[in-house]
C-alpha atoms as a PDB file:
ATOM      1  CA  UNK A   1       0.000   0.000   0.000  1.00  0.00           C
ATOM      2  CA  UNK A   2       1.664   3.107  -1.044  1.00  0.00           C
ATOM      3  CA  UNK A   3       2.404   5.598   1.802  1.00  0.00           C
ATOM      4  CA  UNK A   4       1.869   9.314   0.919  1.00  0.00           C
ATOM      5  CA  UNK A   5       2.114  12.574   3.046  1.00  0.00           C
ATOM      6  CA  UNK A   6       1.489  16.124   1.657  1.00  0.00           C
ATOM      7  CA  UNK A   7       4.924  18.258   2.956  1.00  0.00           C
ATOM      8  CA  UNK A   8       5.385  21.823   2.478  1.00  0.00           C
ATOM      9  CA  UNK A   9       8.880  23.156   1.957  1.00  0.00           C
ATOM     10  CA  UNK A  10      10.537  24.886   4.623  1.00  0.00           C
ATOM     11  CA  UNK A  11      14.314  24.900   4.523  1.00  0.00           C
ATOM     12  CA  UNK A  12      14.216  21.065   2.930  1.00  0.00           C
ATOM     13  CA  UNK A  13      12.616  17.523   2.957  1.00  0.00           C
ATOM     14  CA  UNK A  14      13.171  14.834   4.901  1.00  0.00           C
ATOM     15  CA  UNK A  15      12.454  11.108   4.444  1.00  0.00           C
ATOM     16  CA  UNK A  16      12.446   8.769   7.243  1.00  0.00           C
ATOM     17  CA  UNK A  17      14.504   5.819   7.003  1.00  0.00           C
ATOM     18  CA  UNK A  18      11.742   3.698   7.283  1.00  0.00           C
ATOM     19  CA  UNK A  19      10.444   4.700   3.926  1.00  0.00           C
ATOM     20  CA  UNK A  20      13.844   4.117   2.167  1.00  0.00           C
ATOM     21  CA  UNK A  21      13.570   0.914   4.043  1.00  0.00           C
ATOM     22  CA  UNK A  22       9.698   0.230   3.042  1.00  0.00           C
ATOM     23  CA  UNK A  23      10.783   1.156  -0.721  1.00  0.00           C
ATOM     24  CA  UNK A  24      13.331  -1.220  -0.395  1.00  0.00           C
ATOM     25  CA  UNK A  25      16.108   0.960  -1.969  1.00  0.00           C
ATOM     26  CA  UNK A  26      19.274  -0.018   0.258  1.00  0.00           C
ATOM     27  CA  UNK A  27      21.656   2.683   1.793  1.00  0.00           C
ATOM     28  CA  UNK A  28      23.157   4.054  -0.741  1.00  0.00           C
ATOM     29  CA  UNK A  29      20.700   6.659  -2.907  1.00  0.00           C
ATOM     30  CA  UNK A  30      20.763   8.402  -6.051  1.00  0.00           C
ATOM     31  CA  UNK A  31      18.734  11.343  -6.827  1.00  0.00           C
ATOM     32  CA  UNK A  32      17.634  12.044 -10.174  1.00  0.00           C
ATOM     33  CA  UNK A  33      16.291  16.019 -10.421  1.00  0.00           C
ATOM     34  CA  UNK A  34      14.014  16.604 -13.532  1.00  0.00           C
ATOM     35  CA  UNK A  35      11.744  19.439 -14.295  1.00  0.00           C
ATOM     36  CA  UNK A  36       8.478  18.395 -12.688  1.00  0.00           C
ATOM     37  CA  UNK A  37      10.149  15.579 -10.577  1.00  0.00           C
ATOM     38  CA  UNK A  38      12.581  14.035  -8.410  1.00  0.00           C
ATOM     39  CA  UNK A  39      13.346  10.652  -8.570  1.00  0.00           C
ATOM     40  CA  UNK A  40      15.331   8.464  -5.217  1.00  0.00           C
ATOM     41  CA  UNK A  41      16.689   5.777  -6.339  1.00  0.00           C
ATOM     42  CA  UNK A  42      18.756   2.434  -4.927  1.00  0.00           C
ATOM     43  CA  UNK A  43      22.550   2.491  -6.160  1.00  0.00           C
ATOM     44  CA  UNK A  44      23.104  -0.977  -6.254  1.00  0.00           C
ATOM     45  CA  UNK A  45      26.290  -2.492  -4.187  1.00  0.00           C
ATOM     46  CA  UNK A  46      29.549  -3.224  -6.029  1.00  0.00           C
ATOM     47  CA  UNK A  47      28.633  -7.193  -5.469  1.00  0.00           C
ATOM     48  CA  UNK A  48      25.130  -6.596  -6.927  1.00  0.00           C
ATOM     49  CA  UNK A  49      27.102  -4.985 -10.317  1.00  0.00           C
ATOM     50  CA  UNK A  50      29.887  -7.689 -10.427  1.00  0.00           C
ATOM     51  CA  UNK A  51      26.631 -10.152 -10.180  1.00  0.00           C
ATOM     52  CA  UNK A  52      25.368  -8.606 -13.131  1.00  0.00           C
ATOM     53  CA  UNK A  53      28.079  -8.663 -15.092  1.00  0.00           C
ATOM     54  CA  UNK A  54      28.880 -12.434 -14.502  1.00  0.00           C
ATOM     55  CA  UNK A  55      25.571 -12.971 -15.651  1.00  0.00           C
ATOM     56  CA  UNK A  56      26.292 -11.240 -18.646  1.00  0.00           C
ATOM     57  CA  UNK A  57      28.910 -13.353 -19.706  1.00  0.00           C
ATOM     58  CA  UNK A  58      26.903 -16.167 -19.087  1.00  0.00           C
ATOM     59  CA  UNK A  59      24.578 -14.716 -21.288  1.00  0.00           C
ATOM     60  CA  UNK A  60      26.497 -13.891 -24.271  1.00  0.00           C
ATOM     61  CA  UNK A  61      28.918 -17.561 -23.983  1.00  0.00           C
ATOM     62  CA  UNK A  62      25.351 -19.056 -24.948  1.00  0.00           C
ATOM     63  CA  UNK A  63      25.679 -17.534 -28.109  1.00  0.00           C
ATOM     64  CA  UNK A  64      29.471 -18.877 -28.693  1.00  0.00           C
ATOM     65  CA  UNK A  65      28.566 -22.156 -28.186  1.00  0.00           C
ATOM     66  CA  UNK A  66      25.382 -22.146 -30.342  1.00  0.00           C
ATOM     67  CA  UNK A  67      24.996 -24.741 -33.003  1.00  0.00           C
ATOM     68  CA  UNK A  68      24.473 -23.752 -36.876  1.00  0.00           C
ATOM     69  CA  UNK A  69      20.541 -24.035 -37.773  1.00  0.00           C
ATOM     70  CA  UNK A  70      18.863 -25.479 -40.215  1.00  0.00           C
ATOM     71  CA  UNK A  71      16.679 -22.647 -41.410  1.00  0.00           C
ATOM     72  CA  UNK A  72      18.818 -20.337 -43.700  1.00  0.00           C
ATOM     73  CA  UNK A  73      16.983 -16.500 -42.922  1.00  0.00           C
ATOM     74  CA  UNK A  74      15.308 -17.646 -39.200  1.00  0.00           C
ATOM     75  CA  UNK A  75      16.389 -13.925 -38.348  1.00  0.00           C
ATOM     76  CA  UNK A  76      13.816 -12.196 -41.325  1.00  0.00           C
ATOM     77  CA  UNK A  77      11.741 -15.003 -40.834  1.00  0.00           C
ATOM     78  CA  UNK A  78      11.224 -14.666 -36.826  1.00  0.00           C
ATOM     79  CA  UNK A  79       7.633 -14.843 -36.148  1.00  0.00           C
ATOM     80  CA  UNK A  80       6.758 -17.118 -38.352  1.00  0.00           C
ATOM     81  CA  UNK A  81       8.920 -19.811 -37.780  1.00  0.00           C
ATOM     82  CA  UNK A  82       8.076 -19.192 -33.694  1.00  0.00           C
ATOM     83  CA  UNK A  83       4.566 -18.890 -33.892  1.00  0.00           C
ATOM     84  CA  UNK A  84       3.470 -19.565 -37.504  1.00  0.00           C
ATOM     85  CA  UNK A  85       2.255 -16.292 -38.220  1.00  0.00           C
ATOM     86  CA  UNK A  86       2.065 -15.408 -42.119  1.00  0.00           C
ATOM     87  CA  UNK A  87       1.735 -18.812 -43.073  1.00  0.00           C
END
């Protein structure tokens, strides 16, 4: 359930660790300013980015190790040789 509270500017804003907590956005922040908005959000931990990139790799070996098809334009030909449409 979201949690909302009208504020009115004084000399700043703040926002109580239990709604950084509730949003579940870690301790480090980053605050995005646009007209019209400001955006918090989570910076994720150096482990959380190495994670990431591991999974990456993982990601783009599948493609190293893939086996030669059989169909000769699969690429142009996408949706209908996935889900037969245009046949």
């Amino acid at each position: 359930m979201p949690n909302q509270q009208m504020l009115e500017v004084q000399q700043g804003i703040w926002i109580d660790k239990r709604w950084v907590r509730n949003a579940g956005l870690g301790n480090r922040l980053q605050v995005v300013v646009q007209p019209g908005e400001i955006r918090i959000l989570g910076v994720p931990t150096r482990a959380e980015q190495q994670m990431s990139s591991e999974g990456w790799d993982v990601f783009r070996s599948l493609g190293r190790d893939a086996q030669p098809g059989q169909l000769s334009n699969a690429a142009v030909e996408h949706d209908r040789y996935l889900y037969g449409k245009g046949q």
